[in-house]
PDB file of N, CA and C in Angstrom:
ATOM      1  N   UNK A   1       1.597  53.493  97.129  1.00  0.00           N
ATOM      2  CA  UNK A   1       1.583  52.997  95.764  1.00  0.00           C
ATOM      3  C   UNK A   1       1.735  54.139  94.783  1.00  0.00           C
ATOM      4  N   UNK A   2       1.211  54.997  95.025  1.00  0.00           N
ATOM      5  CA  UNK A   2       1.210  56.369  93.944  1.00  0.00           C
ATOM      6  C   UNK A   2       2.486  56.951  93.912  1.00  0.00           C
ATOM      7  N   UNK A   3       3.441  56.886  95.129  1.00  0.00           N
ATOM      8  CA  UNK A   3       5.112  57.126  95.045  1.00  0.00           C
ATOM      9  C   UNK A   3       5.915  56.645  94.117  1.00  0.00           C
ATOM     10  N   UNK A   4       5.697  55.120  94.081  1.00  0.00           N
ATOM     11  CA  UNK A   4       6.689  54.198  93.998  1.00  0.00           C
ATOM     12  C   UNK A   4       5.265  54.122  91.882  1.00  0.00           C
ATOM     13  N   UNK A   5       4.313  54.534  91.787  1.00  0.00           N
ATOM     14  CA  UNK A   5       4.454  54.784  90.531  1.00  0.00           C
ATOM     15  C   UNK A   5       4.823  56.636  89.688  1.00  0.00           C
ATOM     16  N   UNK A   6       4.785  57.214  90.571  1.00  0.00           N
ATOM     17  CA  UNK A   6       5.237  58.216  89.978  1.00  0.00           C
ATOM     18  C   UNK A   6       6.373  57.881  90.086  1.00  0.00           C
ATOM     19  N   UNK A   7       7.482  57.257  90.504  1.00  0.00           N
ATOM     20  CA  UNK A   7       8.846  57.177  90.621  1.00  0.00           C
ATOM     21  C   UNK A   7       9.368  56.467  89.159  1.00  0.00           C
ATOM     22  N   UNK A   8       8.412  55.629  88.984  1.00  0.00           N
ATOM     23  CA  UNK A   8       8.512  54.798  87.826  1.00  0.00           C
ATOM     24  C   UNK A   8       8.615  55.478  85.982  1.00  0.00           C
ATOM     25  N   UNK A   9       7.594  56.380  86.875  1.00  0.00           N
ATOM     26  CA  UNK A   9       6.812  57.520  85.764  1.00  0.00           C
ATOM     27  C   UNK A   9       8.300  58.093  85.091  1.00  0.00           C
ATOM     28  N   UNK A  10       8.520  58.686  86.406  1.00  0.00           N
ATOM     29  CA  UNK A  10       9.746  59.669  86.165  1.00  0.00           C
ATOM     30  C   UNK A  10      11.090  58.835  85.746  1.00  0.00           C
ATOM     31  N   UNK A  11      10.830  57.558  85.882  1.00  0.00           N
ATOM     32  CA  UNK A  11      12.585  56.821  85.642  1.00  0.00           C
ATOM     33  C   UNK A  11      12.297  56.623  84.100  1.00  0.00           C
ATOM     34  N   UNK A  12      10.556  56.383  83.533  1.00  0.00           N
ATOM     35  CA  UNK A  12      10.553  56.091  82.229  1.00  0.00           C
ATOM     36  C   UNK A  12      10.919  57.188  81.470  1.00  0.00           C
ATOM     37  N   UNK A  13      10.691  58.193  81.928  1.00  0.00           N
ATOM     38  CA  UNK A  13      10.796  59.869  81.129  1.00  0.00           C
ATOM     39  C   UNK A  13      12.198  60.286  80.942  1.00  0.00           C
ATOM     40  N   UNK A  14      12.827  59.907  82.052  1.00  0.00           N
ATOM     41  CA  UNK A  14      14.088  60.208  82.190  1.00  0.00           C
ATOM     42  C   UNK A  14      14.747  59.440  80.726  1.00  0.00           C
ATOM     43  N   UNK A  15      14.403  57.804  80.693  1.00  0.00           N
ATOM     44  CA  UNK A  15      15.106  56.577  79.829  1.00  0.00           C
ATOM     45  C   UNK A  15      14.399  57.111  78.139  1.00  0.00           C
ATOM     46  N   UNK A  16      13.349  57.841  78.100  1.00  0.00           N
ATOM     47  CA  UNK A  16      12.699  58.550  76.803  1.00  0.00           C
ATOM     48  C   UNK A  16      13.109  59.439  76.442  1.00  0.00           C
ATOM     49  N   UNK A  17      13.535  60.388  77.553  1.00  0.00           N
ATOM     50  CA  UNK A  17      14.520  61.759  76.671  1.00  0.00           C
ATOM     51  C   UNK A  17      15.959  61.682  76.712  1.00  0.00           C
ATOM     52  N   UNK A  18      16.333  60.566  77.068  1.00  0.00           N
ATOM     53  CA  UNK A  18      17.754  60.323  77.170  1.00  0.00           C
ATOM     54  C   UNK A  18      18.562  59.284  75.537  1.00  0.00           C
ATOM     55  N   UNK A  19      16.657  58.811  74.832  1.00  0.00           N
ATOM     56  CA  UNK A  19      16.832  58.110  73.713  1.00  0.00           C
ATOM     57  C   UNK A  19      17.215  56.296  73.905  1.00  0.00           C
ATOM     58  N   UNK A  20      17.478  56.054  75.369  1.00  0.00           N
ATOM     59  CA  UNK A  20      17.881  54.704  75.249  1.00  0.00           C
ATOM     60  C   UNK A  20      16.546  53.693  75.006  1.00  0.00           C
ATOM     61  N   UNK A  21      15.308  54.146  74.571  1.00  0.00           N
ATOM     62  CA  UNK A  21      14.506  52.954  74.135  1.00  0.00           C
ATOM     63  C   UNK A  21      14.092  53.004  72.923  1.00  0.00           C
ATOM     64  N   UNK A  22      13.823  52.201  72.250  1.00  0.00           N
ATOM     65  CA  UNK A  22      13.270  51.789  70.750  1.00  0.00           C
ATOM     66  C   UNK A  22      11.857  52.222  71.138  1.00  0.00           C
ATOM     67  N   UNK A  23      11.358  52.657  69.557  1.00  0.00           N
ATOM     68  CA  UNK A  23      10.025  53.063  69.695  1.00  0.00           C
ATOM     69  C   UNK A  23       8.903  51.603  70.000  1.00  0.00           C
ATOM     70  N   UNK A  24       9.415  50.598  70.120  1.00  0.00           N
ATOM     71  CA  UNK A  24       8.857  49.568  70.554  1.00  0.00           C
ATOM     72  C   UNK A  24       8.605  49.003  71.909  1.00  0.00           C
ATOM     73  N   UNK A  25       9.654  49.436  72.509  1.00  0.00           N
ATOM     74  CA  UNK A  25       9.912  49.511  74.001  1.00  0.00           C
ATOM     75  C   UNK A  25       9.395  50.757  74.787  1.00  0.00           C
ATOM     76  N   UNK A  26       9.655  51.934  73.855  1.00  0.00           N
ATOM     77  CA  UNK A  26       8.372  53.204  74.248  1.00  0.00           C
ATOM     78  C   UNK A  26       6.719  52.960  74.360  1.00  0.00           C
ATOM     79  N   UNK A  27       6.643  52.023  73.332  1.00  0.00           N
ATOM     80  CA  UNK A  27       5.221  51.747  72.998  1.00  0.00           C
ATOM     81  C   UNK A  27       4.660  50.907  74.486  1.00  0.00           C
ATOM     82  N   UNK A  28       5.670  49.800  74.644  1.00  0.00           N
ATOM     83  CA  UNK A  28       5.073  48.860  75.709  1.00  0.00           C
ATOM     84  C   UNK A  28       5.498  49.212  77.441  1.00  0.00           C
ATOM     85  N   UNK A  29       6.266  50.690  77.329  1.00  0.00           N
ATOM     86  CA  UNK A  29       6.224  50.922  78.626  1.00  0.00           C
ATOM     87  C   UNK A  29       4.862  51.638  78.949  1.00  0.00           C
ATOM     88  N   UNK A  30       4.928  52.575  77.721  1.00  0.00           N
ATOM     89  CA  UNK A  30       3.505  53.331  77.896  1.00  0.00           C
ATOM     90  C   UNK A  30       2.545  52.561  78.018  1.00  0.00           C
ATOM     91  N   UNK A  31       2.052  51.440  77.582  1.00  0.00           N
ATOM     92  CA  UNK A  31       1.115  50.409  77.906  1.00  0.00           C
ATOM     93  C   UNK A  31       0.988  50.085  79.032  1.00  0.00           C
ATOM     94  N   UNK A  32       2.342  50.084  79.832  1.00  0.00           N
ATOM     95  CA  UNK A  32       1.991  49.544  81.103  1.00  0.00           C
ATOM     96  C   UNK A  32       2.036  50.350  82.275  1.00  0.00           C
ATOM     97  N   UNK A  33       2.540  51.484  81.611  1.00  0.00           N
ATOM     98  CA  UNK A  33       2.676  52.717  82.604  1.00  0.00           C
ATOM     99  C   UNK A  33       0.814  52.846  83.121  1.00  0.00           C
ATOM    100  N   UNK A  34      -0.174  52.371  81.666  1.00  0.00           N
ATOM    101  CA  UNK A  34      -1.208  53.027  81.632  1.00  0.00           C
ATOM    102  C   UNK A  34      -2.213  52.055  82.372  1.00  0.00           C
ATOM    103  N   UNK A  35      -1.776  50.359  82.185  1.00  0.00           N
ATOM    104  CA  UNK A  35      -2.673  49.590  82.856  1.00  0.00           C
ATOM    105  C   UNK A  35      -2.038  50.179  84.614  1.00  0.00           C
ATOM    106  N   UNK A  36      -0.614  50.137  84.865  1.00  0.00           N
ATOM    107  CA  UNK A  36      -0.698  50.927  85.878  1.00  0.00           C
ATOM    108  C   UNK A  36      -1.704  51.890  87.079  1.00  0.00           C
ATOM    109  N   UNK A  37      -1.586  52.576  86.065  1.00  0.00           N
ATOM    110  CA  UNK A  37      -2.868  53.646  86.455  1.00  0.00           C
ATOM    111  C   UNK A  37      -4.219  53.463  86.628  1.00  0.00           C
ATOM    112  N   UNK A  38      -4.407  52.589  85.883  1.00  0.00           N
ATOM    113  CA  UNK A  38      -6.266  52.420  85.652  1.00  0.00           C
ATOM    114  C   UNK A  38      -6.239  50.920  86.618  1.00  0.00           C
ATOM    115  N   UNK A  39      -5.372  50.358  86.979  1.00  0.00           N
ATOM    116  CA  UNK A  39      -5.663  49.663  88.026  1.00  0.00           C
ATOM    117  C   UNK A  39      -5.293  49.769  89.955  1.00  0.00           C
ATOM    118  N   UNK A  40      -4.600  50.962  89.535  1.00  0.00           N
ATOM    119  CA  UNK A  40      -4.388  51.846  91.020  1.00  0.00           C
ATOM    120  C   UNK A  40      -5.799  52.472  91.060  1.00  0.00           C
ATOM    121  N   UNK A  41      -6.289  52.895  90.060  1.00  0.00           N
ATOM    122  CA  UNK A  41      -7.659  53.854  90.187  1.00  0.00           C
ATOM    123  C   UNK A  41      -8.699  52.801  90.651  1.00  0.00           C
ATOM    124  N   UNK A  42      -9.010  51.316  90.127  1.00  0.00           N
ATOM    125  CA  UNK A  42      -9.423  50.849  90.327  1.00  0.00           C
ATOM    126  C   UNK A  42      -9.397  50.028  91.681  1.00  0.00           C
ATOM    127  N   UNK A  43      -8.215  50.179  92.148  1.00  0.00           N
ATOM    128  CA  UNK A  43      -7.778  49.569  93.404  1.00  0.00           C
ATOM    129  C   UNK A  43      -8.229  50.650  94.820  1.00  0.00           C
ATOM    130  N   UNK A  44      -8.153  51.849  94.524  1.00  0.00           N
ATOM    131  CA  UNK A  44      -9.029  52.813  95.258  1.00  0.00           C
ATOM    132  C   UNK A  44     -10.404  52.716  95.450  1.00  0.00           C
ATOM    133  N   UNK A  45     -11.325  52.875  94.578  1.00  0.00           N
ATOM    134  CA  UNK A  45     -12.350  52.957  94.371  1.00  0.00           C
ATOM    135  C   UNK A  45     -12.657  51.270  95.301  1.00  0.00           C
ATOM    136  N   UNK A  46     -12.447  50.490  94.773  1.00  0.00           N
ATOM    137  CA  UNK A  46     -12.695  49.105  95.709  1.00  0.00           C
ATOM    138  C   UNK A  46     -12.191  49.129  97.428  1.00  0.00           C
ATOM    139  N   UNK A  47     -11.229  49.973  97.740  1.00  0.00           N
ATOM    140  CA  UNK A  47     -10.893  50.512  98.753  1.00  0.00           C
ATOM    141  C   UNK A  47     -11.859  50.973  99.678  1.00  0.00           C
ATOM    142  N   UNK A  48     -12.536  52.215  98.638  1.00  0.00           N
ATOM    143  CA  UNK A  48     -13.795  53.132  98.831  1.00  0.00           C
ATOM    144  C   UNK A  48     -14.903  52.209  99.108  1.00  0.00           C
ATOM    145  N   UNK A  49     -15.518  51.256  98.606  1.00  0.00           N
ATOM    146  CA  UNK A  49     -16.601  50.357  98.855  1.00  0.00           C
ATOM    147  C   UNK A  49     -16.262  49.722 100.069  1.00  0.00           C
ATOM    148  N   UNK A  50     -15.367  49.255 100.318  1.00  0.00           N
ATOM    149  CA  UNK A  50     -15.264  48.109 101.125  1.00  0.00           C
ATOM    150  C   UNK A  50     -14.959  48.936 102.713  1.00  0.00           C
ATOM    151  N   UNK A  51     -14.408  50.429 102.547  1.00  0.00           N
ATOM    152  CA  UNK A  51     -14.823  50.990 103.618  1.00  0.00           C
ATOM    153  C   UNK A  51     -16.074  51.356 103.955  1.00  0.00           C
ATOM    154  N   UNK A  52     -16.746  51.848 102.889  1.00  0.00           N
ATOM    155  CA  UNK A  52     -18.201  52.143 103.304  1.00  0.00           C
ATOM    156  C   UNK A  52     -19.123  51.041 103.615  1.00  0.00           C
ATOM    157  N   UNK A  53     -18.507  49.789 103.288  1.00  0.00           N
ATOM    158  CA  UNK A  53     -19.265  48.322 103.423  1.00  0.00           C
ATOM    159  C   UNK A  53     -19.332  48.195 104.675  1.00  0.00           C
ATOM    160  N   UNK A  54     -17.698  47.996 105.278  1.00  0.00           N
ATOM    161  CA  UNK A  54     -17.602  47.610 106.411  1.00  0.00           C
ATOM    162  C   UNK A  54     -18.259  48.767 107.790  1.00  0.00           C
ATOM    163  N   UNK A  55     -18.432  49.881 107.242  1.00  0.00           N
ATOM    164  CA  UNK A  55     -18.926  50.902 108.183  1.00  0.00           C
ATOM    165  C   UNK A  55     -20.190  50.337 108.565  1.00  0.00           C
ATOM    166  N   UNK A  56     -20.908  50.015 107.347  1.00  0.00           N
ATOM    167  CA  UNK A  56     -22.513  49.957 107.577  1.00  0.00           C
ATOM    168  C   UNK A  56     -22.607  49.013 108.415  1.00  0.00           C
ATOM    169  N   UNK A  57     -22.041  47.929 108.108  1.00  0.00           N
ATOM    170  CA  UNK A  57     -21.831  46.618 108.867  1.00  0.00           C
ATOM    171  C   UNK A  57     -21.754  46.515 110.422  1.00  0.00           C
ATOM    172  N   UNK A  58     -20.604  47.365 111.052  1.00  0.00           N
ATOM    173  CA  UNK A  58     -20.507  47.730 111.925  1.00  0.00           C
ATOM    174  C   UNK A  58     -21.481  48.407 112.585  1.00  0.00           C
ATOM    175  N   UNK A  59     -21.820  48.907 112.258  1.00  0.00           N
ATOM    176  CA  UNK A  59     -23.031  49.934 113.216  1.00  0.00           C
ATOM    177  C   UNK A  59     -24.294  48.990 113.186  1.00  0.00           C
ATOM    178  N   UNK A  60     -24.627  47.698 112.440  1.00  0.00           N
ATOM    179  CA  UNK A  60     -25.565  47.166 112.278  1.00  0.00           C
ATOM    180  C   UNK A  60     -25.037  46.214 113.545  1.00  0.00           C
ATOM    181  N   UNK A  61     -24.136  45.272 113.514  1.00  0.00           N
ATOM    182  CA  UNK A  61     -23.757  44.307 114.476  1.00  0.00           C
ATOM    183  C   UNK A  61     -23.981  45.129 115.877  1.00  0.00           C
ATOM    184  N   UNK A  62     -23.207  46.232 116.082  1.00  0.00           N
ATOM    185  CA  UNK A  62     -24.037  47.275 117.231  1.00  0.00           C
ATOM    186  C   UNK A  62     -24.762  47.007 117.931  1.00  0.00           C
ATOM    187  N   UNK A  63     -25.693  47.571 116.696  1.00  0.00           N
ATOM    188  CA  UNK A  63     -27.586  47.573 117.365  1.00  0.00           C
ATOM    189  C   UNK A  63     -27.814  45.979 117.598  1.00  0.00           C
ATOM    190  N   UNK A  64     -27.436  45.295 116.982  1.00  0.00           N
ATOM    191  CA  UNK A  64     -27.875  43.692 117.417  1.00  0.00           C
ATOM    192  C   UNK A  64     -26.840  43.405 118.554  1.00  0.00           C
ATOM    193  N   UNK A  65     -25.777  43.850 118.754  1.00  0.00           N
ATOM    194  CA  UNK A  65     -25.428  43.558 120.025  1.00  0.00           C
ATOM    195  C   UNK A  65     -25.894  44.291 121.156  1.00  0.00           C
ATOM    196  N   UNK A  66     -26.283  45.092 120.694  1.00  0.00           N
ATOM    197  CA  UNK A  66     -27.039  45.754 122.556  1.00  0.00           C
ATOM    198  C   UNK A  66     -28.420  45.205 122.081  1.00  0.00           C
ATOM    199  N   UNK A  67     -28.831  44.593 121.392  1.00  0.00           N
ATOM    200  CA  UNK A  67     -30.307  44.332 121.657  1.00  0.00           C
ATOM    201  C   UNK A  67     -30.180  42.755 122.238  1.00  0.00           C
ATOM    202  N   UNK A  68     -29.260  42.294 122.028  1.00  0.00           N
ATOM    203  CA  UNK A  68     -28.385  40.867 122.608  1.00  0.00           C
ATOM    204  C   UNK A  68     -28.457  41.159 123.935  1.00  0.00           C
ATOM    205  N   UNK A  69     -27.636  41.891 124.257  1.00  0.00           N
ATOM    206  CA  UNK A  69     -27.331  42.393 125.862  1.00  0.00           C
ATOM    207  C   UNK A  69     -28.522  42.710 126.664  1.00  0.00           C
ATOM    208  N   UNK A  70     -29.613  43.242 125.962  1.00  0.00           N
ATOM    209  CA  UNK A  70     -31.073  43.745 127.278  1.00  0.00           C
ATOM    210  C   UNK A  70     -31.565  42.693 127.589  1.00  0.00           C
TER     211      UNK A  70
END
């Protein structure tokens, strides 16, 4: 995901110093360039929980399965 938005990054920069957008169309790429970002960041971080979720989880089912098994 971070490729394919830096790629984006760079096609908007390219279309900004080249002059083909209105300062209106500058305004609302940057808008979305930015929810972009803050929802990749946010999409990590939930990443981050749900690995550390599922870790704990795991090692808990574990111990209840070998205490299943004696």
């Amino acid at each position: 995901m971070n490729e394919a938005l830096n790629s984006l990054k760079q096609r908007y920069e390219e279309l900004q110093t080249r002059g083909k957008l209105d300062e209106s169309a500058q305004a609302l790429f940057a808008e979305l360039m930015a929810e972009a970002e803050r929802l990749q960041a946010s999409n990590l971080t939930l990443r981050r929980t749900i690995l550390r979720s599922s870790s704990k989880e795991s090692r808990m089912s574990t111990k209840l399965r070998d205490a299943l098994y004696e």
